[in-house]
C-alpha atoms as a PDB file:
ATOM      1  CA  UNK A   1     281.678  -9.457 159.753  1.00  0.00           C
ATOM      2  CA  UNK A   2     283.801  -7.894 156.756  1.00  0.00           C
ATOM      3  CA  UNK A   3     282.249  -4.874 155.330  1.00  0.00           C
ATOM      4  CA  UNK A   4     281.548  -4.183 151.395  1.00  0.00           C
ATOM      5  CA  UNK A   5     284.921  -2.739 151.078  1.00  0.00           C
ATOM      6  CA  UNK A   6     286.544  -5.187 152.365  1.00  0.00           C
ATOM      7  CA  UNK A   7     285.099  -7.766 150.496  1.00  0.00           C
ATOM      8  CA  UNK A   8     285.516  -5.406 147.248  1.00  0.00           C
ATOM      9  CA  UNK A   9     289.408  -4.909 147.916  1.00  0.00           C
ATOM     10  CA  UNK A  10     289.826  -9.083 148.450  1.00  0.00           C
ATOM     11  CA  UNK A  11     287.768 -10.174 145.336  1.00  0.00           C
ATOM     12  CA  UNK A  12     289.432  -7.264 143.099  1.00  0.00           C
ATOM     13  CA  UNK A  13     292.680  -8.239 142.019  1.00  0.00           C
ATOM     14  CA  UNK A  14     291.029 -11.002 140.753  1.00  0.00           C
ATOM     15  CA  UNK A  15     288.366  -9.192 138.586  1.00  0.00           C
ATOM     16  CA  UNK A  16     290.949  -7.319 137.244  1.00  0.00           C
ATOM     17  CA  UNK A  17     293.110 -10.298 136.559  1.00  0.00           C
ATOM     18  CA  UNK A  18     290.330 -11.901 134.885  1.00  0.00           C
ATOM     19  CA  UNK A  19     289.566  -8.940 132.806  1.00  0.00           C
ATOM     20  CA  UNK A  20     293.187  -8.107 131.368  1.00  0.00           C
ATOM     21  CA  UNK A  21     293.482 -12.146 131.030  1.00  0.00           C
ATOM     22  CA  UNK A  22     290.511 -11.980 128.672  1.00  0.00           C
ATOM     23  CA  UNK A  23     290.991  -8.986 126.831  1.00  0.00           C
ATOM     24  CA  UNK A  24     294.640 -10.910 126.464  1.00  0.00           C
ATOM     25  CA  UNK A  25     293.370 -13.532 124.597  1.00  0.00           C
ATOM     26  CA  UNK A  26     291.094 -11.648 122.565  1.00  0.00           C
ATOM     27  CA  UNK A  27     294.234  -9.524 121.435  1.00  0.00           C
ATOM     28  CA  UNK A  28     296.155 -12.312 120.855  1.00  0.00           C
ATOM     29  CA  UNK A  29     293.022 -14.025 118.741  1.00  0.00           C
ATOM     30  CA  UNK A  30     292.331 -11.215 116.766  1.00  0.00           C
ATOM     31  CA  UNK A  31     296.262 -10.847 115.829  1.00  0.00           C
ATOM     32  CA  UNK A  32     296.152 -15.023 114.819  1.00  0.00           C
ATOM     33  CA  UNK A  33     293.080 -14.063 112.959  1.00  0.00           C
ATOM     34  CA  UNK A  34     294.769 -11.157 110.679  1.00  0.00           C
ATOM     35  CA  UNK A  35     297.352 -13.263 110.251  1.00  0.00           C
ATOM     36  CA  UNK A  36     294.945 -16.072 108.862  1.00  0.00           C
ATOM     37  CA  UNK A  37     293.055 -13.287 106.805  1.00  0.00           C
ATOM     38  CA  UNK A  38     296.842 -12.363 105.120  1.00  0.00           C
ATOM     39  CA  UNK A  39     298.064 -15.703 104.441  1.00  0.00           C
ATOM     40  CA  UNK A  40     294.647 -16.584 102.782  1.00  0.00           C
ATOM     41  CA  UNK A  41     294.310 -13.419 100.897  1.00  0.00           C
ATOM     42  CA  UNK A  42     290.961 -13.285 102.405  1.00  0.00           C
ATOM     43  CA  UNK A  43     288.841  -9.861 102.096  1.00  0.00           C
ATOM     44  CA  UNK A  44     288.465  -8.575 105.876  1.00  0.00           C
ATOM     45  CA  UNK A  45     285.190  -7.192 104.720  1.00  0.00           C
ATOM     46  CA  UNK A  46     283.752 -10.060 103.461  1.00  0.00           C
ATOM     47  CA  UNK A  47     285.739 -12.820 105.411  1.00  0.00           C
ATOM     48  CA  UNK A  48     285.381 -15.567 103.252  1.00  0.00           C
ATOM     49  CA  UNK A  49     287.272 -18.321 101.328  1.00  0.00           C
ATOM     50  CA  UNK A  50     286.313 -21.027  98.944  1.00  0.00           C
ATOM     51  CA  UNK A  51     287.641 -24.214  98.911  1.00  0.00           C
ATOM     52  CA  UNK A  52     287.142 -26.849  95.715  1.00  0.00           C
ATOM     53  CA  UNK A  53     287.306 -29.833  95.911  1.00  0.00           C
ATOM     54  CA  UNK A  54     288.150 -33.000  92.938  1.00  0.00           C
ATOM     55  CA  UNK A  55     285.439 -33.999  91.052  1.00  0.00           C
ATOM     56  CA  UNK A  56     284.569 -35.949  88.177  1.00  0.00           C
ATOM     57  CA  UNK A  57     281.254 -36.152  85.978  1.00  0.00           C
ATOM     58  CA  UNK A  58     279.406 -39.488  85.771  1.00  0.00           C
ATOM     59  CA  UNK A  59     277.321 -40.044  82.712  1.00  0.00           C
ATOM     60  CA  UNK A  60     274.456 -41.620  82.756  1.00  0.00           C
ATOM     61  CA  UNK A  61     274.808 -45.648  82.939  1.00  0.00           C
ATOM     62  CA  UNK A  62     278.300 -45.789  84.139  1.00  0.00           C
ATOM     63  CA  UNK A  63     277.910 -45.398  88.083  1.00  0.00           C
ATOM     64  CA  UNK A  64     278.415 -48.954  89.806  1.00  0.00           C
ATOM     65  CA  UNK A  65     277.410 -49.618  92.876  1.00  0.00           C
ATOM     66  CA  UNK A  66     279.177 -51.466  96.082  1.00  0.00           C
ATOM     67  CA  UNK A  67     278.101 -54.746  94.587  1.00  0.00           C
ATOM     68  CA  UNK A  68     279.528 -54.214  90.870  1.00  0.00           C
ATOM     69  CA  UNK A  69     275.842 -53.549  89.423  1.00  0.00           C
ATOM     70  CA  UNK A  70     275.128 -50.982  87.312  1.00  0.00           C
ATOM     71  CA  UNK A  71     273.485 -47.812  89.097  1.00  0.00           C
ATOM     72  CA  UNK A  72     271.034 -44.818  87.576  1.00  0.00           C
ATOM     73  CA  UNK A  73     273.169 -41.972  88.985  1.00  0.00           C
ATOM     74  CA  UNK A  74     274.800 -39.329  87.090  1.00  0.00           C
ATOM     75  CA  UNK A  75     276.427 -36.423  87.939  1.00  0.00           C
ATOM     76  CA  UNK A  76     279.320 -34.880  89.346  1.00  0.00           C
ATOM     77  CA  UNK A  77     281.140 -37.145  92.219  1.00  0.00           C
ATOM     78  CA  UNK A  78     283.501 -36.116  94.777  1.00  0.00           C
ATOM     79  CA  UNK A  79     286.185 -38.031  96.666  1.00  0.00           C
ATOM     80  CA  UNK A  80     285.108 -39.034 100.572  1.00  0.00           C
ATOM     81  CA  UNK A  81     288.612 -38.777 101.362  1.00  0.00           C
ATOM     82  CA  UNK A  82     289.062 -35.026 100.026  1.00  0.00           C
ATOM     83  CA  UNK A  83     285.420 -34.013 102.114  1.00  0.00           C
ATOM     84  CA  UNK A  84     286.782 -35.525 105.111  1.00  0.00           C
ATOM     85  CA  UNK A  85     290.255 -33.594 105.515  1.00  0.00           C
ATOM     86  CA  UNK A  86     288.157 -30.283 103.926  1.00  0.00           C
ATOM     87  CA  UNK A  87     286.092 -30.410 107.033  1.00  0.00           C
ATOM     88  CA  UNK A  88     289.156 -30.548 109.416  1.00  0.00           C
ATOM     89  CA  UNK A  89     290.487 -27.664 107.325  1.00  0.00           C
ATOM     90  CA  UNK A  90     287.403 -25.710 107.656  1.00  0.00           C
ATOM     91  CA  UNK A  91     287.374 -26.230 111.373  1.00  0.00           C
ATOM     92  CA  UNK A  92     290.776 -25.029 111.121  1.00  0.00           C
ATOM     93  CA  UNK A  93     289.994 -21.566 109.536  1.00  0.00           C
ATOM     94  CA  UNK A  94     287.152 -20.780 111.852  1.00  0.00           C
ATOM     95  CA  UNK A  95     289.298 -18.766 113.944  1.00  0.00           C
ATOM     96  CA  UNK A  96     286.427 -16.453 116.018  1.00  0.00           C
ATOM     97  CA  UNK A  97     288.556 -14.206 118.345  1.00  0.00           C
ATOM     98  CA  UNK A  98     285.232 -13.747 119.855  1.00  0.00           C
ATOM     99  CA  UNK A  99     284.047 -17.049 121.217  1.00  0.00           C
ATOM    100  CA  UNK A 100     283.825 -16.668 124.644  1.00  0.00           C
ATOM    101  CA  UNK A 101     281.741 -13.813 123.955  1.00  0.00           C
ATOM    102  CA  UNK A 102     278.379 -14.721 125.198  1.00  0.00           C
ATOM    103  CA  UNK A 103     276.450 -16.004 122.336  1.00  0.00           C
ATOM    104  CA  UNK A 104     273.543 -13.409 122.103  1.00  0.00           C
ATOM    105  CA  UNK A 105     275.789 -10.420 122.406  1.00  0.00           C
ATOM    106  CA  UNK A 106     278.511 -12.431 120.151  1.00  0.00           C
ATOM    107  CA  UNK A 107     275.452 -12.972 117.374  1.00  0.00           C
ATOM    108  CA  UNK A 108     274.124  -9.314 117.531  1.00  0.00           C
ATOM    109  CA  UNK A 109     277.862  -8.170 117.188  1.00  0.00           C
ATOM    110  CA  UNK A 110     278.484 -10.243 113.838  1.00  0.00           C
ATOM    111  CA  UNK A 111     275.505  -9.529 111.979  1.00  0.00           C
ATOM    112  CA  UNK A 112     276.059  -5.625 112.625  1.00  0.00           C
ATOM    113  CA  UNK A 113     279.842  -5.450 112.240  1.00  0.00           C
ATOM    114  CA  UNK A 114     282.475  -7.577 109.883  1.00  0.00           C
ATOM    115  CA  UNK A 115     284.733  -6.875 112.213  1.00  0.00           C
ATOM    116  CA  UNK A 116     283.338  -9.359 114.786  1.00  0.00           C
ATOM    117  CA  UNK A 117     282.773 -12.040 112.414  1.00  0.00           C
ATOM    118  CA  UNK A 118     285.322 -15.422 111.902  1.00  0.00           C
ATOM    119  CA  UNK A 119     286.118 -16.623 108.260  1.00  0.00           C
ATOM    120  CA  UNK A 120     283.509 -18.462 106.365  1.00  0.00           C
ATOM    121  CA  UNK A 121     284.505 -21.066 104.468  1.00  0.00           C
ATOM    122  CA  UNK A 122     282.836 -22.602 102.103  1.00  0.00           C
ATOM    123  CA  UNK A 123     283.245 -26.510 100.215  1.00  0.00           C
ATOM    124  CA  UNK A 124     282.732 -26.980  96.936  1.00  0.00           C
ATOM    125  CA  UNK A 125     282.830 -29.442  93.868  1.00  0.00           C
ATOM    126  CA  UNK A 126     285.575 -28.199  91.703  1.00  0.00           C
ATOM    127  CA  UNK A 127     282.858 -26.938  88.675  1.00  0.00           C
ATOM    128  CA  UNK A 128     283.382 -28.561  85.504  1.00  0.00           C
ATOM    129  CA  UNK A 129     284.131 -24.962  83.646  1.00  0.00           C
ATOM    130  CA  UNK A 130     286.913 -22.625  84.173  1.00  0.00           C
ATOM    131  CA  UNK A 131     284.106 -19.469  83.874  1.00  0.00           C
ATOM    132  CA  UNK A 132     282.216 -20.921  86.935  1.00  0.00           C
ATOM    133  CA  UNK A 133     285.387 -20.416  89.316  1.00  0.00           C
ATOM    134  CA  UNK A 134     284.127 -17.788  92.187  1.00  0.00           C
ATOM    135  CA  UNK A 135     286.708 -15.493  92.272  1.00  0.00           C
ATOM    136  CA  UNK A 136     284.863 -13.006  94.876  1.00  0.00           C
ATOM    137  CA  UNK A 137     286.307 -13.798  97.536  1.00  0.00           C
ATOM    138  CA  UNK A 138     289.850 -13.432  96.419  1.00  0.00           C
ATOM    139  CA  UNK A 139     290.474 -16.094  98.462  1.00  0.00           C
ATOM    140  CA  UNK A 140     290.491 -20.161  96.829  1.00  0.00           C
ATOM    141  CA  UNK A 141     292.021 -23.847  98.238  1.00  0.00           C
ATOM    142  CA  UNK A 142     291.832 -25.934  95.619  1.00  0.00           C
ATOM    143  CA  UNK A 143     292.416 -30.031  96.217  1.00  0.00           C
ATOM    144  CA  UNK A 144     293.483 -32.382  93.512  1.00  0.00           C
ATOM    145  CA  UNK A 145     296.007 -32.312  90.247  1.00  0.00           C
ATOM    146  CA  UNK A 146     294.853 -30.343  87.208  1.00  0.00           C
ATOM    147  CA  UNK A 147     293.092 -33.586  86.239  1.00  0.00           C
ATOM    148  CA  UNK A 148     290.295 -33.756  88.396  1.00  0.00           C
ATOM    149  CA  UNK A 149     290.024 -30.337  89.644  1.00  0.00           C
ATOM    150  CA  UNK A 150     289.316 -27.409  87.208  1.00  0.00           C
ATOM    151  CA  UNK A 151     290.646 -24.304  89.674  1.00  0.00           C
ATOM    152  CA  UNK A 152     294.270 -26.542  89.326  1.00  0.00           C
ATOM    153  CA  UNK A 153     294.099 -27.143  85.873  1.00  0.00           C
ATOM    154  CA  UNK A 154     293.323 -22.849  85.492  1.00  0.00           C
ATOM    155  CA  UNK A 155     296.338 -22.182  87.359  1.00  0.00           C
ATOM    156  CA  UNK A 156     298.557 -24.408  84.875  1.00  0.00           C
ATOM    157  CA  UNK A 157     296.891 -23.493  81.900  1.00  0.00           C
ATOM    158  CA  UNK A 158     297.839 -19.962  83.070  1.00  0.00           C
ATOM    159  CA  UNK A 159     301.363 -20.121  83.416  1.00  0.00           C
ATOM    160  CA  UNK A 160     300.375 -19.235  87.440  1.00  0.00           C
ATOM    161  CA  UNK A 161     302.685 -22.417  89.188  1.00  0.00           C
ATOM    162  CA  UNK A 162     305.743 -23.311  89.878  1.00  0.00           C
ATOM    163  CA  UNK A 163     305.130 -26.866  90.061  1.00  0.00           C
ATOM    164  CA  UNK A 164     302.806 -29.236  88.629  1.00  0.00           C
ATOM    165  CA  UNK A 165     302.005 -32.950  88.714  1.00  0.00           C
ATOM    166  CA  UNK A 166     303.721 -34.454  85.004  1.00  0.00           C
ATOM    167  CA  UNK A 167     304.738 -37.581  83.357  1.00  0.00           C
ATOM    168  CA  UNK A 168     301.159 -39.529  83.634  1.00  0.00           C
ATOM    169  CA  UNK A 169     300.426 -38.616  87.468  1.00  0.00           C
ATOM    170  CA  UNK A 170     304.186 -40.204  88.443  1.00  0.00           C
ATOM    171  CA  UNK A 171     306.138 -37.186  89.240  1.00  0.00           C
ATOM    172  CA  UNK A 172     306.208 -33.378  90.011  1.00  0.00           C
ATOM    173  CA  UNK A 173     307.855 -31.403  87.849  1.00  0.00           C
ATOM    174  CA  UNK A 174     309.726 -27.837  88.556  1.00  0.00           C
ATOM    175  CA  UNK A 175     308.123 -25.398  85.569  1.00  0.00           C
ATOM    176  CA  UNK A 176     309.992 -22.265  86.098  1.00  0.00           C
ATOM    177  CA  UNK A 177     313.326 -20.759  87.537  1.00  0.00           C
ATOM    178  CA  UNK A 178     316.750 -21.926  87.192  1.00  0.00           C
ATOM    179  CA  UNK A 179     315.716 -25.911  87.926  1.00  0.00           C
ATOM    180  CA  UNK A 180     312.954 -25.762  85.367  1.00  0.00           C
ATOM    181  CA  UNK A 181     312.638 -29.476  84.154  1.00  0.00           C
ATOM    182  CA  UNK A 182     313.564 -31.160  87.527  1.00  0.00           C
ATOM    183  CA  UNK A 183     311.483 -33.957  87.869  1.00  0.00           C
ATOM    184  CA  UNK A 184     310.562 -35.139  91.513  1.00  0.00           C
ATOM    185  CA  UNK A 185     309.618 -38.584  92.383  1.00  0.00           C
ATOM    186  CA  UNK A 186     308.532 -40.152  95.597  1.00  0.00           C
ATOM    187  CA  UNK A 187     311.363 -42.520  97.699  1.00  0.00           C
ATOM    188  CA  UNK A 188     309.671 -45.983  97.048  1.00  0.00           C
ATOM    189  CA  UNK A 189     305.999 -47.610  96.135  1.00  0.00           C
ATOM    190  CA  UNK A 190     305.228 -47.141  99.441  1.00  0.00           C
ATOM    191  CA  UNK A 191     305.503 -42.996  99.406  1.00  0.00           C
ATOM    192  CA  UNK A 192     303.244 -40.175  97.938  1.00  0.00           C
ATOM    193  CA  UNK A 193     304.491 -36.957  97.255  1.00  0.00           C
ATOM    194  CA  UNK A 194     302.702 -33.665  96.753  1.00  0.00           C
ATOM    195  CA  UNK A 195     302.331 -30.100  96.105  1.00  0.00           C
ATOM    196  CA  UNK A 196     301.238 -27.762  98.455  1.00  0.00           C
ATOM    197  CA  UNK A 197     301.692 -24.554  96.602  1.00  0.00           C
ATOM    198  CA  UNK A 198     300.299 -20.214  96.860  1.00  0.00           C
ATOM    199  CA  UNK A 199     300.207 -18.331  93.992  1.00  0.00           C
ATOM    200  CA  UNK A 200     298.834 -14.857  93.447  1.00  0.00           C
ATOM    201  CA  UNK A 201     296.552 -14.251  90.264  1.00  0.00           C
ATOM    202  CA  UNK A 202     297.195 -10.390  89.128  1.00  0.00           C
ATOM    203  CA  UNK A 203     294.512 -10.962  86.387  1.00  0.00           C
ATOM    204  CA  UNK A 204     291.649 -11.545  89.155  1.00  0.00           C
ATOM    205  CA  UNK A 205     292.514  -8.947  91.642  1.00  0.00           C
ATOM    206  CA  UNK A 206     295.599 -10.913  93.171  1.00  0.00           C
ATOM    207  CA  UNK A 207     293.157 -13.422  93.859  1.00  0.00           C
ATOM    208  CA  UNK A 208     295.665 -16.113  96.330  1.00  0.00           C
ATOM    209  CA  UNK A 209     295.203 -19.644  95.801  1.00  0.00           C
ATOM    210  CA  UNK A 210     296.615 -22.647  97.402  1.00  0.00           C
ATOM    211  CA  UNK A 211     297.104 -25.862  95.861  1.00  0.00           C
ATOM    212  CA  UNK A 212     297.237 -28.691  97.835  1.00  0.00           C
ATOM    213  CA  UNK A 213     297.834 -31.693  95.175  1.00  0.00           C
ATOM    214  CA  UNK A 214     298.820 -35.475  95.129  1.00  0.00           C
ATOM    215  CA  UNK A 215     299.642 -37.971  93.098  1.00  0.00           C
ATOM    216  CA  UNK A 216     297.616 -40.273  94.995  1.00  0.00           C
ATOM    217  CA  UNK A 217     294.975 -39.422  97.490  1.00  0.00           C
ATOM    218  CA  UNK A 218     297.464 -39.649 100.484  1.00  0.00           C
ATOM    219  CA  UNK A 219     299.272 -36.900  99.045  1.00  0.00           C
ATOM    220  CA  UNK A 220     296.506 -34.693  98.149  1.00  0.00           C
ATOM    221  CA  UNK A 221     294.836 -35.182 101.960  1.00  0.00           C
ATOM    222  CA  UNK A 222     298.786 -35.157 103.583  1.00  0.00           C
ATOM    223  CA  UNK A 223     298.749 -31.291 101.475  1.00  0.00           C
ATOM    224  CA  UNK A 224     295.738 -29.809 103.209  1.00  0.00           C
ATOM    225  CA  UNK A 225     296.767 -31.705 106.792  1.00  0.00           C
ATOM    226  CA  UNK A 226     300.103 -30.001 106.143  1.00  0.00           C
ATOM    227  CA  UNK A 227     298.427 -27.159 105.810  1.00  0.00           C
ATOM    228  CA  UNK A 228     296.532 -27.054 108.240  1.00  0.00           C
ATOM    229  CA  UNK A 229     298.790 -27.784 111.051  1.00  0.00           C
ATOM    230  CA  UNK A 230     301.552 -25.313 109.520  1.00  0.00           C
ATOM    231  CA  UNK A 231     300.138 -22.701 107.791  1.00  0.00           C
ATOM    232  CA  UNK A 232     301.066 -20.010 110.642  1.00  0.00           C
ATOM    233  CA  UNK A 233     305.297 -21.287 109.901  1.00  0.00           C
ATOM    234  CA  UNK A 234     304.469 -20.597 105.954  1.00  0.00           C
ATOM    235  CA  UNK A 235     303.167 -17.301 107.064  1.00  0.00           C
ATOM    236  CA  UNK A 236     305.851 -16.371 108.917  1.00  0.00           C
ATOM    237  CA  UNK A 237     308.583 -17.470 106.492  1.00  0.00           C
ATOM    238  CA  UNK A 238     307.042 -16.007 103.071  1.00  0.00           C
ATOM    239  CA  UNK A 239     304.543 -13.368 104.004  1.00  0.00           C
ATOM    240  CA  UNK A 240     303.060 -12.010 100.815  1.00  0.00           C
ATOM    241  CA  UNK A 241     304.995 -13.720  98.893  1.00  0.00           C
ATOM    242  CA  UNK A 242     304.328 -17.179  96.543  1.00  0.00           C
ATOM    243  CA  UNK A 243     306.328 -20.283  97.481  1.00  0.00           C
ATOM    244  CA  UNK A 244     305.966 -24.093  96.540  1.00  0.00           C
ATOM    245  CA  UNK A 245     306.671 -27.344  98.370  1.00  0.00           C
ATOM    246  CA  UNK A 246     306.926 -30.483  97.818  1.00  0.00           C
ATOM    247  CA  UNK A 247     306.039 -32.841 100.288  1.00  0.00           C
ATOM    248  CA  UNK A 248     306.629 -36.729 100.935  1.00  0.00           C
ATOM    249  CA  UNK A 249     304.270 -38.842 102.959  1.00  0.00           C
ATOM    250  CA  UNK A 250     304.403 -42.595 103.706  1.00  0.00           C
ATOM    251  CA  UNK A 251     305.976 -45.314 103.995  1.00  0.00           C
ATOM    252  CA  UNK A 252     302.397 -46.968 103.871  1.00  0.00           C
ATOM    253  CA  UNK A 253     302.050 -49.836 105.973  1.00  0.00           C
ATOM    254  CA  UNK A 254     304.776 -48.945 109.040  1.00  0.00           C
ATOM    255  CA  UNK A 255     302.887 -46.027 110.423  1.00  0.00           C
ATOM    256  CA  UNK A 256     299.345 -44.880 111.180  1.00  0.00           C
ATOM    257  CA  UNK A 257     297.197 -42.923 108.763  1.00  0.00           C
ATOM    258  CA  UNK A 258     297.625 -39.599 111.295  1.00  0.00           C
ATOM    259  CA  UNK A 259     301.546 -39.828 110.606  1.00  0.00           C
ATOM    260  CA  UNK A 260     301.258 -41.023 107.268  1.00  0.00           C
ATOM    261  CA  UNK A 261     299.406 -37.255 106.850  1.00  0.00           C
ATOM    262  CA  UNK A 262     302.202 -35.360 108.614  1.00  0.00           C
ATOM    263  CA  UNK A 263     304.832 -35.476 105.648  1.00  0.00           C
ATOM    264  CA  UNK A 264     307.976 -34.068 105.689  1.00  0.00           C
ATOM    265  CA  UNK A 265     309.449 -31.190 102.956  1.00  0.00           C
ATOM    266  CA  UNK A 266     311.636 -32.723 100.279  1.00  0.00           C
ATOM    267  CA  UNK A 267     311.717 -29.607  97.966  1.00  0.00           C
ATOM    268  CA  UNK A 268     310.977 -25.794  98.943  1.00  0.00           C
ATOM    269  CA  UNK A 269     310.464 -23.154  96.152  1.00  0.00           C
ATOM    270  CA  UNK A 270     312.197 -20.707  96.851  1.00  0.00           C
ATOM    271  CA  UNK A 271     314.470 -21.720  99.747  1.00  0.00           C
ATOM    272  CA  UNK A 272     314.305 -19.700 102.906  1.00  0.00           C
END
């Protein structure tokens, strides 16, 4: 029968292996996470980020329902298509370097120390008043042109972008730099382009916000998808720094809606 030391030299190596393979990935999380944290602009104490979303007010009497009668509702209104991708990109932010933490140790951990704790991020209505934006948490998404979403229009208004959406919602337009004026229009009828943009705000504490905006709605959700599945290449090829894209999606009609959403780069501000 094997003794206690035998069975303790068999069953170690793989103890050990299991340990340094979990402390591995909790490195390796934690670094993914800090990297998330920079490219947001996102306070590591407070570890949150604020994303807005188009909206436009409905006054009273002019709400129609599914079956073209008039409705009572009033109120602000946001798009179903912009709340769906926000939840994927909220999903995608969550990074918890923690999670196979048992949850009761995990819980007491995050409510002592910020350290332990993943990103909160939180979904908004874009507010109908530029003094309503919540700057706190340095870090802001904002979804939709500077028509429908207030945190857009502040960073036109302000001289912040690079690029914005111009001639009547047809085209993007370059606003500064040595191709100020360049106008950019999508390949056919069947294409949306959009602007998927980071810009630092010195006036509000370099405040970062990213812009994901379309002309249509394909090209505002295609921004945030983008986004989402390539924010860690942006980080590595600008850093700190601001950049602008312009991105294509479509044709409509020949592919599904996931590869409709994947885009491709037709315009990069600055270039590598």
């Amino acid at each position: 029968m094997p003794s206690i030391g035998d069975i303790t030299l068999t069953i170690a190596p793989y103890v050990i292996g299991f340990i340094v393979a979990f402390v591995g990935f909790i490195i390796f999380s934690l670094s993914r996470q800090r990297k998330l944290f920079n490219f947001l602009g996102a306070d590591k104490k407070a570890r949150q980020s604020v994303v807005y979303l188009s909206s436009l007010l409905i006054p009273r009497g002019c709400a129609v329902g599914f079956d073209g009668l008039p409705r009572s509702y009033q109120g602000i209104t946001i798009p179903t298509e912009e709340l769906s991708i926000s939840a994927r990109l909220a999903k995608a932010l969550t990074v918890d370097a923690f999670e196979y933490i048992p949850p009761v140790v995990r819980k007491s951990l995050q409510e002592k120390y910020a350290f332990f704790r993943p990103l909160t991020v939180s979904v908004n209505a874009s507010p109908m008043e530029e003094s309503e934006i919540n700057f706190s948490t340095r870090s802001i998404i904002t979804a939709g042109s500077q028509g429908y979403n207030v945190v857009t229009n502040y960073c036109v208004i302000h001289n912040l972008v690079q690029l914005q959406i111009s001639h009547n919602g047809t085209a993007i337009q370059v606003m500064k730099g040595k191709d100020k004026g360049e106008v950019i229009r999508p390949a056919s009828n069947q294409h949306d382009i959009a602007i998927l943009e980071r810009v630092i705000d010195q006036t509000r504490n370099d405040t970062t916000i990213i812009i994901g905006a379309g002309l249509g709605v394909i090209g505002t959700m295609g921004a945030i998808q983008y986004l989402i599945d390539h924010w860690q290449e942006l980080d590595k090829t600008y850093r700190n720094r601001e950049f602008a894209l312009v991105l294509q999606f479509g044709p409509t009609g020949k592919l599904s809606f996931e590869d409709i959403l994947k885009g491709t780069i037709v315009r990069r501000i600055p270039e590598k």
